[in-house]
C-alpha atoms as a PDB file:
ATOM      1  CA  UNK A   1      -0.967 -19.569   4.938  1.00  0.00           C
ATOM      2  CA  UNK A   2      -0.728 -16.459   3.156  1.00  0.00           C
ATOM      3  CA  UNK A   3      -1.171 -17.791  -0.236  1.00  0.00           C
ATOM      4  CA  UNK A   4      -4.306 -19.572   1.174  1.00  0.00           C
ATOM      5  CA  UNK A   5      -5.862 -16.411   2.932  1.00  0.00           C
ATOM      6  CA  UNK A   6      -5.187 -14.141  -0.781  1.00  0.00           C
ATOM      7  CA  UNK A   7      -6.777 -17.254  -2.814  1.00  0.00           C
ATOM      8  CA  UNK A   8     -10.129 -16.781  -0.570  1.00  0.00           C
ATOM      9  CA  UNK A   9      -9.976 -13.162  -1.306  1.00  0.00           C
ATOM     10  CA  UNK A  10      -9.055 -13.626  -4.624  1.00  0.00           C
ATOM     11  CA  UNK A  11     -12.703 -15.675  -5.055  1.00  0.00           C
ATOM     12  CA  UNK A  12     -14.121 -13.066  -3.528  1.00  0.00           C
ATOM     13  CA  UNK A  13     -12.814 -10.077  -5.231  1.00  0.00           C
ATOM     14  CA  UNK A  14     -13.316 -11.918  -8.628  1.00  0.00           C
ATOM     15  CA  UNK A  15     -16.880 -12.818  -8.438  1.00  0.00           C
ATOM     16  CA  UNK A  16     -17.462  -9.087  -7.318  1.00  0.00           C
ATOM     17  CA  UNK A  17     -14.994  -7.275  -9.138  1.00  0.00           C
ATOM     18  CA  UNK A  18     -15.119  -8.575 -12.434  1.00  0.00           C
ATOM     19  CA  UNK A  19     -18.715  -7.992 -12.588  1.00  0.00           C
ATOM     20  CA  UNK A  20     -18.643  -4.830 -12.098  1.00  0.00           C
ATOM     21  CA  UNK A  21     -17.086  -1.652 -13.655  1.00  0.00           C
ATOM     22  CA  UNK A  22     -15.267  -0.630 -11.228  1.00  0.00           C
ATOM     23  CA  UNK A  23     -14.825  -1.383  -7.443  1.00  0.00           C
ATOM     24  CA  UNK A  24     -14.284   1.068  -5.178  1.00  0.00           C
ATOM     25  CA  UNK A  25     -12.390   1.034  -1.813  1.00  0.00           C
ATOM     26  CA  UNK A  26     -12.681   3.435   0.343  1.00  0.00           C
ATOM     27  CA  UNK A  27     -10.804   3.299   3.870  1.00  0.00           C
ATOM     28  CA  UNK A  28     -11.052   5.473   7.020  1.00  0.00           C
ATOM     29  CA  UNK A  29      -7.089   5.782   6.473  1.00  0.00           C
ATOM     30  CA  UNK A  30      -7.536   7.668   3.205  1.00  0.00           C
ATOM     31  CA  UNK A  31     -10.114   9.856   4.154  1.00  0.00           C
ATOM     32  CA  UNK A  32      -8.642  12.298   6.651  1.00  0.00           C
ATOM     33  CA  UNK A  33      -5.796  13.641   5.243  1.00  0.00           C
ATOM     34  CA  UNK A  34      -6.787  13.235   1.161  1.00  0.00           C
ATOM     35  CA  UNK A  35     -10.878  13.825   1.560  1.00  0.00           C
ATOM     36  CA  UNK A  36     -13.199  11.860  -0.033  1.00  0.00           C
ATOM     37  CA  UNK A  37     -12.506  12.587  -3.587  1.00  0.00           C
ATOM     38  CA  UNK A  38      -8.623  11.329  -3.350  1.00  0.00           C
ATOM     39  CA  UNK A  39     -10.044   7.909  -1.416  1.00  0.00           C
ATOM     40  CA  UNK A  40     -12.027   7.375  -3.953  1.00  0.00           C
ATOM     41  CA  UNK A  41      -9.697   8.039  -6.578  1.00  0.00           C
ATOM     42  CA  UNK A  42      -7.407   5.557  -4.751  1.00  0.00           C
ATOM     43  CA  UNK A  43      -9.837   2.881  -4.050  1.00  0.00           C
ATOM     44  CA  UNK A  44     -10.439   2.659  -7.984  1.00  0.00           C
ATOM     45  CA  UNK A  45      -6.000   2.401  -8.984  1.00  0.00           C
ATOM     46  CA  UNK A  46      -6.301   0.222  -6.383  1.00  0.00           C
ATOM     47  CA  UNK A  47      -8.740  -2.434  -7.883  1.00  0.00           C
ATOM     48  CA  UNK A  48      -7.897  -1.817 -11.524  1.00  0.00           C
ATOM     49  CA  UNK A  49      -4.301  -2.633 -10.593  1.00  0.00           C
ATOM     50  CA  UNK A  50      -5.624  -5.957  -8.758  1.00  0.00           C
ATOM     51  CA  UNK A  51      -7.970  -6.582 -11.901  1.00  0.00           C
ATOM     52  CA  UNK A  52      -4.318  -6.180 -14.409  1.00  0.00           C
ATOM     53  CA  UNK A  53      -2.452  -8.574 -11.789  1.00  0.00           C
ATOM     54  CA  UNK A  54      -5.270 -10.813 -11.641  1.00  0.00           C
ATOM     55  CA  UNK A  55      -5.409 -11.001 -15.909  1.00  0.00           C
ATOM     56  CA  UNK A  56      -1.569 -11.258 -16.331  1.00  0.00           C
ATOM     57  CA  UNK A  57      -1.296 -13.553 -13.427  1.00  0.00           C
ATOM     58  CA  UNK A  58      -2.599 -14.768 -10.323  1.00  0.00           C
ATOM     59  CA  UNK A  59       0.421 -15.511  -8.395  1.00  0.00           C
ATOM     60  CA  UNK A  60       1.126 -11.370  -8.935  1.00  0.00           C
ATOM     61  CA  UNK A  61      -1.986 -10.873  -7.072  1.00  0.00           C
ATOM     62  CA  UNK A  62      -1.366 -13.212  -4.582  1.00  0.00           C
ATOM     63  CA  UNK A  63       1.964 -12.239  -3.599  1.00  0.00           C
ATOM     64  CA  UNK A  64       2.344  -8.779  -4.073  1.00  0.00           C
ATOM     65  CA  UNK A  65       0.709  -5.945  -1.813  1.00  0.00           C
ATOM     66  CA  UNK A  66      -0.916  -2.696  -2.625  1.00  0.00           C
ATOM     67  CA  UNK A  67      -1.017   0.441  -0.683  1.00  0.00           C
ATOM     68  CA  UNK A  68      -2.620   3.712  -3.090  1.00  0.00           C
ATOM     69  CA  UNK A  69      -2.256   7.270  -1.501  1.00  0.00           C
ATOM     70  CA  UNK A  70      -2.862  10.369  -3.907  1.00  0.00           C
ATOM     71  CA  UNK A  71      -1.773   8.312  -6.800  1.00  0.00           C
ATOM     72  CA  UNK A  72       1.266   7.201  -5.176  1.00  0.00           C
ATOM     73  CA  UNK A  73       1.729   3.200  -5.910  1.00  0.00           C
ATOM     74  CA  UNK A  74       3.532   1.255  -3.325  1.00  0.00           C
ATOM     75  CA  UNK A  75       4.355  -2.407  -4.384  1.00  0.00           C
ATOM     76  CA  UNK A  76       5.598  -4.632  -1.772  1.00  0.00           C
ATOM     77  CA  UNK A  77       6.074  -8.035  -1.233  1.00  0.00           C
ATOM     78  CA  UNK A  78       7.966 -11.063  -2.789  1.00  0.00           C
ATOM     79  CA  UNK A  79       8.116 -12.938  -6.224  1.00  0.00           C
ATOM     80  CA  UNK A  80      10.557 -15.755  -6.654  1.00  0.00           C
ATOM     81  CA  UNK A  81      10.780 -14.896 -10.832  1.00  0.00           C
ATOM     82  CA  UNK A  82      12.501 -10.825 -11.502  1.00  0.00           C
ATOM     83  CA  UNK A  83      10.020 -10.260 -14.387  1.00  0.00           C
ATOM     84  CA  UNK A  84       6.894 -10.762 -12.222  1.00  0.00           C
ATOM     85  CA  UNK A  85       8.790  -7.388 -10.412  1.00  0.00           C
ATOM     86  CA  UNK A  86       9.008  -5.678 -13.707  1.00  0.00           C
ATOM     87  CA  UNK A  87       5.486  -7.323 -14.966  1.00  0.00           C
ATOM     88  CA  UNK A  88       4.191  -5.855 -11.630  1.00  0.00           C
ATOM     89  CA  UNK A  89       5.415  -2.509 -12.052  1.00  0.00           C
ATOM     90  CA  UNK A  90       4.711  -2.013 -16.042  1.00  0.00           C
ATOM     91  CA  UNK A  91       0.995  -2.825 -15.179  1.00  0.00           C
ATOM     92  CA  UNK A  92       0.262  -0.441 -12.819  1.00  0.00           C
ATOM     93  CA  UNK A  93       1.677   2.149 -15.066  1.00  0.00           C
ATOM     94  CA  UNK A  94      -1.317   1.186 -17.371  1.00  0.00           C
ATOM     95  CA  UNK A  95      -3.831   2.221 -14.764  1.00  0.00           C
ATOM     96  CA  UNK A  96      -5.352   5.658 -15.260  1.00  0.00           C
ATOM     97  CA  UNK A  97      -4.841   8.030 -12.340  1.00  0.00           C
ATOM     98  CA  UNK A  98      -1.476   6.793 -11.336  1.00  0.00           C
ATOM     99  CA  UNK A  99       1.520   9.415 -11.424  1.00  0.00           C
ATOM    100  CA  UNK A 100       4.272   6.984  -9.374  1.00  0.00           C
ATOM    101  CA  UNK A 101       4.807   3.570  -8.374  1.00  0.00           C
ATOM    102  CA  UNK A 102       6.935   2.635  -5.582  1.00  0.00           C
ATOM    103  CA  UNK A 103       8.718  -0.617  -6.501  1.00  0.00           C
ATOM    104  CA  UNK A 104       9.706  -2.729  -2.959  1.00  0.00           C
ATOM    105  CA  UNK A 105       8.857  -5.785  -4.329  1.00  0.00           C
ATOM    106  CA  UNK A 106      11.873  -8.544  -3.476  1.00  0.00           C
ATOM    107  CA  UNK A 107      12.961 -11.127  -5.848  1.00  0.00           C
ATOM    108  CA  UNK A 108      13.825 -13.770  -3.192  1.00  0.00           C
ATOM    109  CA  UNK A 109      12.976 -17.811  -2.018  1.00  0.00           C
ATOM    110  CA  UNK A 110      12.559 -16.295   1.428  1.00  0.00           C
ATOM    111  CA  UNK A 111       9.831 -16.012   2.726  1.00  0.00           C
ATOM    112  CA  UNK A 112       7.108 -19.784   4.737  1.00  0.00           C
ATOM    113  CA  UNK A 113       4.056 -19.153   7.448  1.00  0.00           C
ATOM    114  CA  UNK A 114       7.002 -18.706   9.888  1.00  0.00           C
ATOM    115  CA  UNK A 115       8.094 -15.353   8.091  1.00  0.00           C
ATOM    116  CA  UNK A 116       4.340 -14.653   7.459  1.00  0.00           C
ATOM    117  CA  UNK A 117       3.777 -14.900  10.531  1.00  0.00           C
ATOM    118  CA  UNK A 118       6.636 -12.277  12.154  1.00  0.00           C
ATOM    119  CA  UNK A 119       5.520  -9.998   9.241  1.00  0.00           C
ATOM    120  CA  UNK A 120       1.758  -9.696  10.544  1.00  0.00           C
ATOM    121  CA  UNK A 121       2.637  -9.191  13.843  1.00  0.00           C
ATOM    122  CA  UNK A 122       5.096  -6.474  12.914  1.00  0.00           C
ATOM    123  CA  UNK A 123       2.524  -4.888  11.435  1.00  0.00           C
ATOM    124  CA  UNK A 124       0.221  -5.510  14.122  1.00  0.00           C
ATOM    125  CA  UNK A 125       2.750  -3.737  16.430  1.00  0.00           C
ATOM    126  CA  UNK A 126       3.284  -0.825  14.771  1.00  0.00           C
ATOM    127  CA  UNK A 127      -0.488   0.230  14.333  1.00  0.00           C
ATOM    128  CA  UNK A 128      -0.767  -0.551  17.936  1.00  0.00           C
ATOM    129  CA  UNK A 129       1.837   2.355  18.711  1.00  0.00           C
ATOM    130  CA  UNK A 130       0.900   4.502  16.342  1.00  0.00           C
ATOM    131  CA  UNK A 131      -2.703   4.437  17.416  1.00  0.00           C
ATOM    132  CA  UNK A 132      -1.869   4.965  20.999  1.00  0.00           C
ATOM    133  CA  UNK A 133       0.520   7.886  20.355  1.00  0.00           C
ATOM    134  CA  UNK A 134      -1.890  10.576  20.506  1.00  0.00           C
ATOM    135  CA  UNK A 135       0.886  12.795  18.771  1.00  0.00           C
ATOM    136  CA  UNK A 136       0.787  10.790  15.707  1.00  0.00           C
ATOM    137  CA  UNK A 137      -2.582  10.990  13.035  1.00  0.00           C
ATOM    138  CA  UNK A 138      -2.684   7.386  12.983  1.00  0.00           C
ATOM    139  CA  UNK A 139      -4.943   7.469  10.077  1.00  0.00           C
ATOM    140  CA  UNK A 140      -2.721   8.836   7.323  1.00  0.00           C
ATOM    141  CA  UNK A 141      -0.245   6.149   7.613  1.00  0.00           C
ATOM    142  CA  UNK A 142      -0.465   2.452   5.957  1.00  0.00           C
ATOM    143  CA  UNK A 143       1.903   0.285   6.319  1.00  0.00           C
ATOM    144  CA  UNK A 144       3.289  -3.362   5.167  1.00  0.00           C
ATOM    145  CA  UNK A 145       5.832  -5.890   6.452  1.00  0.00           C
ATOM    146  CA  UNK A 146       7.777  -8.042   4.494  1.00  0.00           C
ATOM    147  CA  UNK A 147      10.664 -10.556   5.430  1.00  0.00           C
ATOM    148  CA  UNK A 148      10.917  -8.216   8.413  1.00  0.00           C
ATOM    149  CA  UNK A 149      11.245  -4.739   6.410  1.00  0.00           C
ATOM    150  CA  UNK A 150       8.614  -2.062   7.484  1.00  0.00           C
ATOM    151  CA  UNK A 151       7.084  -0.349   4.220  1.00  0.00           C
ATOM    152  CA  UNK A 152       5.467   3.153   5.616  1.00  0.00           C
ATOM    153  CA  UNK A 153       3.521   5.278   3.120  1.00  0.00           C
ATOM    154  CA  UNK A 154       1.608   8.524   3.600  1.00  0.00           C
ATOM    155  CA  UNK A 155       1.003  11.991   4.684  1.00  0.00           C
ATOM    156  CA  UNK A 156       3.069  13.370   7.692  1.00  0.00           C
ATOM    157  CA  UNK A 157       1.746  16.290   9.310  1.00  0.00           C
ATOM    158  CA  UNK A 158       5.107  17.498   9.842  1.00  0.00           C
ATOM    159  CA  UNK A 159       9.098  15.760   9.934  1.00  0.00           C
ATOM    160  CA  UNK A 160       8.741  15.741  14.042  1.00  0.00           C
ATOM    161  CA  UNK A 161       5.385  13.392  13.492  1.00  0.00           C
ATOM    162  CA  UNK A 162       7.487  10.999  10.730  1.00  0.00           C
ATOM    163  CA  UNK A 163      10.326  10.792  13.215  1.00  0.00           C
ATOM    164  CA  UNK A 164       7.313   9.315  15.826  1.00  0.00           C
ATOM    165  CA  UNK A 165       6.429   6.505  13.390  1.00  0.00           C
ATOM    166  CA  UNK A 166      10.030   5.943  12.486  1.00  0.00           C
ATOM    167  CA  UNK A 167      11.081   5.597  16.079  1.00  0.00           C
ATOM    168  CA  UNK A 168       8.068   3.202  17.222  1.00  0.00           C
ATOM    169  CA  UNK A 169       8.917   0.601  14.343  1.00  0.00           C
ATOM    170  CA  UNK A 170      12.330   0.661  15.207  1.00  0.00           C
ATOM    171  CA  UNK A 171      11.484  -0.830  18.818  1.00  0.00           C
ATOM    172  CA  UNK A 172       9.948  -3.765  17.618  1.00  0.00           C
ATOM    173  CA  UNK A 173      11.486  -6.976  17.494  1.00  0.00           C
ATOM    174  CA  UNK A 174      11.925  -8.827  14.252  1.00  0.00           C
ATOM    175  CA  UNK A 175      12.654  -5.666  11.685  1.00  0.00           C
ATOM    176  CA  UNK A 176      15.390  -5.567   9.574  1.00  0.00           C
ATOM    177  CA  UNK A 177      14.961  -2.019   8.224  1.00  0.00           C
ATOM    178  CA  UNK A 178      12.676   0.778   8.249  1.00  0.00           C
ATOM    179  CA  UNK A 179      11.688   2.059   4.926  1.00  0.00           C
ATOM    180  CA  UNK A 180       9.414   5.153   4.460  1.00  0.00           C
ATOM    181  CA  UNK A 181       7.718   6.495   1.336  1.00  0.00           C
ATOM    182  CA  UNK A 182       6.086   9.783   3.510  1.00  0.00           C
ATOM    183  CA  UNK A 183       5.592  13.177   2.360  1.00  0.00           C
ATOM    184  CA  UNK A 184       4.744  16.034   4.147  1.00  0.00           C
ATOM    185  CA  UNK A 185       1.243  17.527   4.642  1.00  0.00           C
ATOM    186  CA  UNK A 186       2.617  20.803   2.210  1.00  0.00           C
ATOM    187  CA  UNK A 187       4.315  19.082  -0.389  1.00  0.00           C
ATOM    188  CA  UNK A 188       4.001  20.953  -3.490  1.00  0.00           C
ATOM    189  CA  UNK A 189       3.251  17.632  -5.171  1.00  0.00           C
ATOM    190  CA  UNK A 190       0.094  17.397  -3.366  1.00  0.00           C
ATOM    191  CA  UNK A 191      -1.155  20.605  -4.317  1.00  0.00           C
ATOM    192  CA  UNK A 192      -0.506  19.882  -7.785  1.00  0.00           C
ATOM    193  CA  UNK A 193      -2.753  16.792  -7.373  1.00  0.00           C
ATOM    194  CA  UNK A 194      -5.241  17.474  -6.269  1.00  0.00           C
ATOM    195  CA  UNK A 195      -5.829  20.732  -8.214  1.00  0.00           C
ATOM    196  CA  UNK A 196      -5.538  18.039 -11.001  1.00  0.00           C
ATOM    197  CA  UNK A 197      -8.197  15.795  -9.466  1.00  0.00           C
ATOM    198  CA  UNK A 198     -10.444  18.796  -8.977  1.00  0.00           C
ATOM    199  CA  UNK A 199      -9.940  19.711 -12.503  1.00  0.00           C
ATOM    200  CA  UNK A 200     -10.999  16.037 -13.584  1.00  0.00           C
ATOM    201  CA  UNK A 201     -13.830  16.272 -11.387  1.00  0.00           C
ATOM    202  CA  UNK A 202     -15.314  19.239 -12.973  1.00  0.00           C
END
């Protein structure tokens, strides 16, 4: 099922993408937290990454998962050959604007529509509780589920907010482990980036 619902998309992104310069994504979960400039900035690693995977091969695209936040690449998902992990990882190093990937990818036969299946409504889950927690900025989080591990990446406004999201995935049913890739809202990192983006955007 999965590899189905990616080869639609892959159609799709090809006919659009490739015919284009650039394509750029731009989410309501980038926006708040990073403004407009960072989304933007995002949206672009995020389809010239796609367009590398797509190139160097299509199962790459198909299987693994991209989430972009400030530069920060996180790679999830699973590949059944360990130098499609490497491969995956090397090209999105090529993509201008990128200053670290995340590399979560598993090298494993697991996976079937039953697994797929668990995994997207994991995911649905843990939006649902995030959204409704009123305590939580829903909309600086992403997040991705494979073979029951929780992938959460972005911008906490503090460690008492993280500890929220944390302890809402770890009441759901079917995850093995909690990962998080979070920083905080004043990470010096940030700072650094975006004075950087600014700079580039002069």
């Amino acid at each position: 099922m999965k590899a189905s619902l990616k080869n639609y998309l892959l159609l799709i992104f090809v006919s659009i993408f490739l015919n284009s310069c650039a394509a750029v994504n731009v989410t309501t979960s980038s926006v708040k937290e990073k403004g407009i400039k960072e989304a933007i900035s995002d949206g672009i690693i995020d389809a010239a990454i796609n367009k590398e995977f797509i190139n160097h091969n299509v199962n790459m695209f198909i299987n693994v998962e991209i989430e972009v936040v400030e530069g920060r690449v996180l790679l999830t998902g699973s590949v059944k050959i360990p130098k499609h992990r490497l491969d995956a990882v090397k090209l999105s190093w090529k993509v201008l604007g990128v200053r670290e990937v995340i590399n979560e990818i598993d090298v494993t036969e697991k996976g079937g529509i039953k697994q797929y299946l668990i995994d997207v409504k994991i995911k649905t889950q843990i939006r649902y509780k995030i959204i409704a927690d009123k305590k939580i900025a829903s909309i600086n989080y992403n997040f991705e589920a494979v073979n029951g591990n929780l992938y959460i990446i972005g911008i906490a406004n503090n460690k008492k907010e993280l500890k929220r999201v944390v302890d809402h995935a770890n009441t759901i049913n079917g995850i093995i482990k909690v990962v998080s890739h979070v920083i905080m809202k004043d990470d010096p990192r940030r700072k650094k980036y975006q004075r950087k983006l600014q700079k580039k955007n002069e």
